[in-house]
C-alpha atoms as a PDB file:
ATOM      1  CA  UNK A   1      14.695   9.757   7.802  1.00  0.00           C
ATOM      2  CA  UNK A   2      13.058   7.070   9.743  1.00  0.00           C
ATOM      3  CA  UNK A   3       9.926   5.701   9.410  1.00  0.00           C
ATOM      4  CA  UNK A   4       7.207   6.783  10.946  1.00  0.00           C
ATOM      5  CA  UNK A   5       3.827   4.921  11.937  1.00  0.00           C
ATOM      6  CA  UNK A   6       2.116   6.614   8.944  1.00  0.00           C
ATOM      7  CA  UNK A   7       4.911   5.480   6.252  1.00  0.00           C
ATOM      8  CA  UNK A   8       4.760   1.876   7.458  1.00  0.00           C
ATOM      9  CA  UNK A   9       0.932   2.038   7.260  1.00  0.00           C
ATOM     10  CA  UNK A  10       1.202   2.925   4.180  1.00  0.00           C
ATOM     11  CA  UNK A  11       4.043   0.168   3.511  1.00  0.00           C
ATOM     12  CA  UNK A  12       1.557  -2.482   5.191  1.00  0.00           C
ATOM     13  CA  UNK A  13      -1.140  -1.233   2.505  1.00  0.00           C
ATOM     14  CA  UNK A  14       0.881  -1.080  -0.786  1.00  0.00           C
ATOM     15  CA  UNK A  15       2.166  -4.936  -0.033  1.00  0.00           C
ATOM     16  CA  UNK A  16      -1.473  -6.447  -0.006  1.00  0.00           C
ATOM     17  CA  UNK A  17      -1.922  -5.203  -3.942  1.00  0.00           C
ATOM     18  CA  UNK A  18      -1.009  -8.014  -5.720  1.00  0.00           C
ATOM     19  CA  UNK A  19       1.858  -7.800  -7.958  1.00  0.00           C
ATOM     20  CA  UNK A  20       0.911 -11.037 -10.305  1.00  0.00           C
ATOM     21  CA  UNK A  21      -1.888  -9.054 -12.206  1.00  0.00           C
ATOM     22  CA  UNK A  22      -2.852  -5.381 -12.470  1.00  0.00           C
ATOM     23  CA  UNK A  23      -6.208  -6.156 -13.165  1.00  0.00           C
ATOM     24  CA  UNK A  24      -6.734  -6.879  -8.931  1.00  0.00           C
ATOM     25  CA  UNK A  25      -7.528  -4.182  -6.436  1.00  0.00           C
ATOM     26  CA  UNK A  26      -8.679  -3.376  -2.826  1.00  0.00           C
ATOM     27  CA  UNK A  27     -11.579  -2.126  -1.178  1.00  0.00           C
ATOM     28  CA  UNK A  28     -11.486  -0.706   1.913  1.00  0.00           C
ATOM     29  CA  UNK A  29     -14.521  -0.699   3.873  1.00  0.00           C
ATOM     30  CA  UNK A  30     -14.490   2.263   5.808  1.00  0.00           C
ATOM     31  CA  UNK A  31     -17.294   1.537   8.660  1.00  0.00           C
ATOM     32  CA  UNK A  32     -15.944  -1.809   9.677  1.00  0.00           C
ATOM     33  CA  UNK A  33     -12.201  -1.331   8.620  1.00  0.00           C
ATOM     34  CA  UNK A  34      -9.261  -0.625  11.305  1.00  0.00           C
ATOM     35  CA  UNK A  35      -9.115   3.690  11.170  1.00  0.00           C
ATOM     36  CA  UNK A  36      -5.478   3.173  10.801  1.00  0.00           C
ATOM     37  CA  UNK A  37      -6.231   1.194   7.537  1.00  0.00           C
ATOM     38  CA  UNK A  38      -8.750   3.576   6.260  1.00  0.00           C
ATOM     39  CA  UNK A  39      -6.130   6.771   7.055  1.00  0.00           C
ATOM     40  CA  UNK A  40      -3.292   4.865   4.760  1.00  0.00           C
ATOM     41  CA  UNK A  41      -5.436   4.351   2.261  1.00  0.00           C
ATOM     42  CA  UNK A  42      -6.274   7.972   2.081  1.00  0.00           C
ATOM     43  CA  UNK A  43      -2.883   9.086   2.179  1.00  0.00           C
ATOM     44  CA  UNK A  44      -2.015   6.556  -0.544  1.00  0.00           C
ATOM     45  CA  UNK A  45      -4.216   8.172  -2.959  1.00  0.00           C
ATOM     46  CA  UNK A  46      -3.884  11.874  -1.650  1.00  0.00           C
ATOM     47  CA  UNK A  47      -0.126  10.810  -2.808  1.00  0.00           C
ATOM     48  CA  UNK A  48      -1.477   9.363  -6.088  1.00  0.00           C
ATOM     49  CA  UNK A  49      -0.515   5.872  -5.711  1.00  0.00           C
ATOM     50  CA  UNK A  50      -3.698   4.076  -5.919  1.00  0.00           C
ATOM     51  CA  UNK A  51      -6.454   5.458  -7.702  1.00  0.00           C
ATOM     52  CA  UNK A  52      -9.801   5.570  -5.084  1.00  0.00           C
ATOM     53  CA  UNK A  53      -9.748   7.139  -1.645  1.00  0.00           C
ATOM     54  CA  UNK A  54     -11.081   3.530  -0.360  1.00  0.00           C
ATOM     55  CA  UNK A  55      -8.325   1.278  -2.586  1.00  0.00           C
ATOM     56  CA  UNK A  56      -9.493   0.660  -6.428  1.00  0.00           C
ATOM     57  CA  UNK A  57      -6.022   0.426  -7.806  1.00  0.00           C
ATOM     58  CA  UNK A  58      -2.348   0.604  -7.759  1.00  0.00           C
ATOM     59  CA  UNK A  59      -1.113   4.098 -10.398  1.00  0.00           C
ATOM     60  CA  UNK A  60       1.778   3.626 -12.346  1.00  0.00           C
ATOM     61  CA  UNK A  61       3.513   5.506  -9.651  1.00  0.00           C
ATOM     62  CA  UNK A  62       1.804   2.599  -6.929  1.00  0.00           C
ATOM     63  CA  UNK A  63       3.393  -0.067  -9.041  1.00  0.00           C
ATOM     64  CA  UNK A  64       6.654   1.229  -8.511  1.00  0.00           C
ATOM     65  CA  UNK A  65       6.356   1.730  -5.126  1.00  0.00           C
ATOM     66  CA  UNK A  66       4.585  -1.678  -4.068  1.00  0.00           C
ATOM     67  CA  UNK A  67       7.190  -3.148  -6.321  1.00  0.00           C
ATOM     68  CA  UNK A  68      10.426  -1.356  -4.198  1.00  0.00           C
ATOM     69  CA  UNK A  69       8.407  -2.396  -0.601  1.00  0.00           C
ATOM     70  CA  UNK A  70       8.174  -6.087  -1.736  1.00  0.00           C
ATOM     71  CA  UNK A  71      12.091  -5.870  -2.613  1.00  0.00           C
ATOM     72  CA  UNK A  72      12.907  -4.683   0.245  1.00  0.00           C
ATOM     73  CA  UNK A  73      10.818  -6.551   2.414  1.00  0.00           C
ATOM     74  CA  UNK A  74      12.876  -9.752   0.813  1.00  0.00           C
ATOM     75  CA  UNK A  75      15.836  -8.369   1.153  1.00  0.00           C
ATOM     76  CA  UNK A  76      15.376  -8.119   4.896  1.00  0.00           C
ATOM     77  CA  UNK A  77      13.584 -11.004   5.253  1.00  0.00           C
ATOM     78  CA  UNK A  78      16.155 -13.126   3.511  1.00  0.00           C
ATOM     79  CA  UNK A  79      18.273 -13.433   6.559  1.00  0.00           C
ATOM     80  CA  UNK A  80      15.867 -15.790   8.606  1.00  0.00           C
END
C-alpha cells in the first residue's frame, strides 16, 4: 500500500513527540495551526495514538508507532 498524503501527515505528526521523555506532549492550536496539521492530529487520536483531539500525548500504542517512524526515518536517511 503506498502512502498517502494523510498517512505521511500523520508520520510528520508522530515524529515531533519526543521520544527522550514521556512526560512531553503537543498542543495543537487549532485557529492558527496549518488545517492539514489540525486533520492529523485528529486522525491520530480517532486511531488512539495520542490521547487529545488537539495533541496531549503519545498512547502506548503512539509510542510504538512514533518509535517504528523514527526507525525508519534513519534507516532511510542513513544513506546521505
Amino acid at each position: 500500500m503506498p502512502c498517502t498524503n494523510d498517512i505521511l501527515e500523520e508520520i510528520n505528526m508522530l515524529i515531533r513527540f519526543s521520544q527522550s521523555s514521556d512526560h512531553q506532549g503537543l498542543k495543537v492550536h487549532h485557529d492558527v495551526a496549518a488545517p492539514e496539521l489540525v486533520n492529523s492530529t485528529q486522525r491520530l487520536f480517532d486511531k488512539k495514538l495520542i490521547t487529545l483531539f488537539d495533541g496531549g500525548y503519545l498512547t502506548p500504542l503512539g509510542h510504538e508507532a512514533a518509535d517504528k517512524a523514527h526507525a525508519l526515518l534513519n534507516i532511510l536517511d542513513s544513506g546521505k
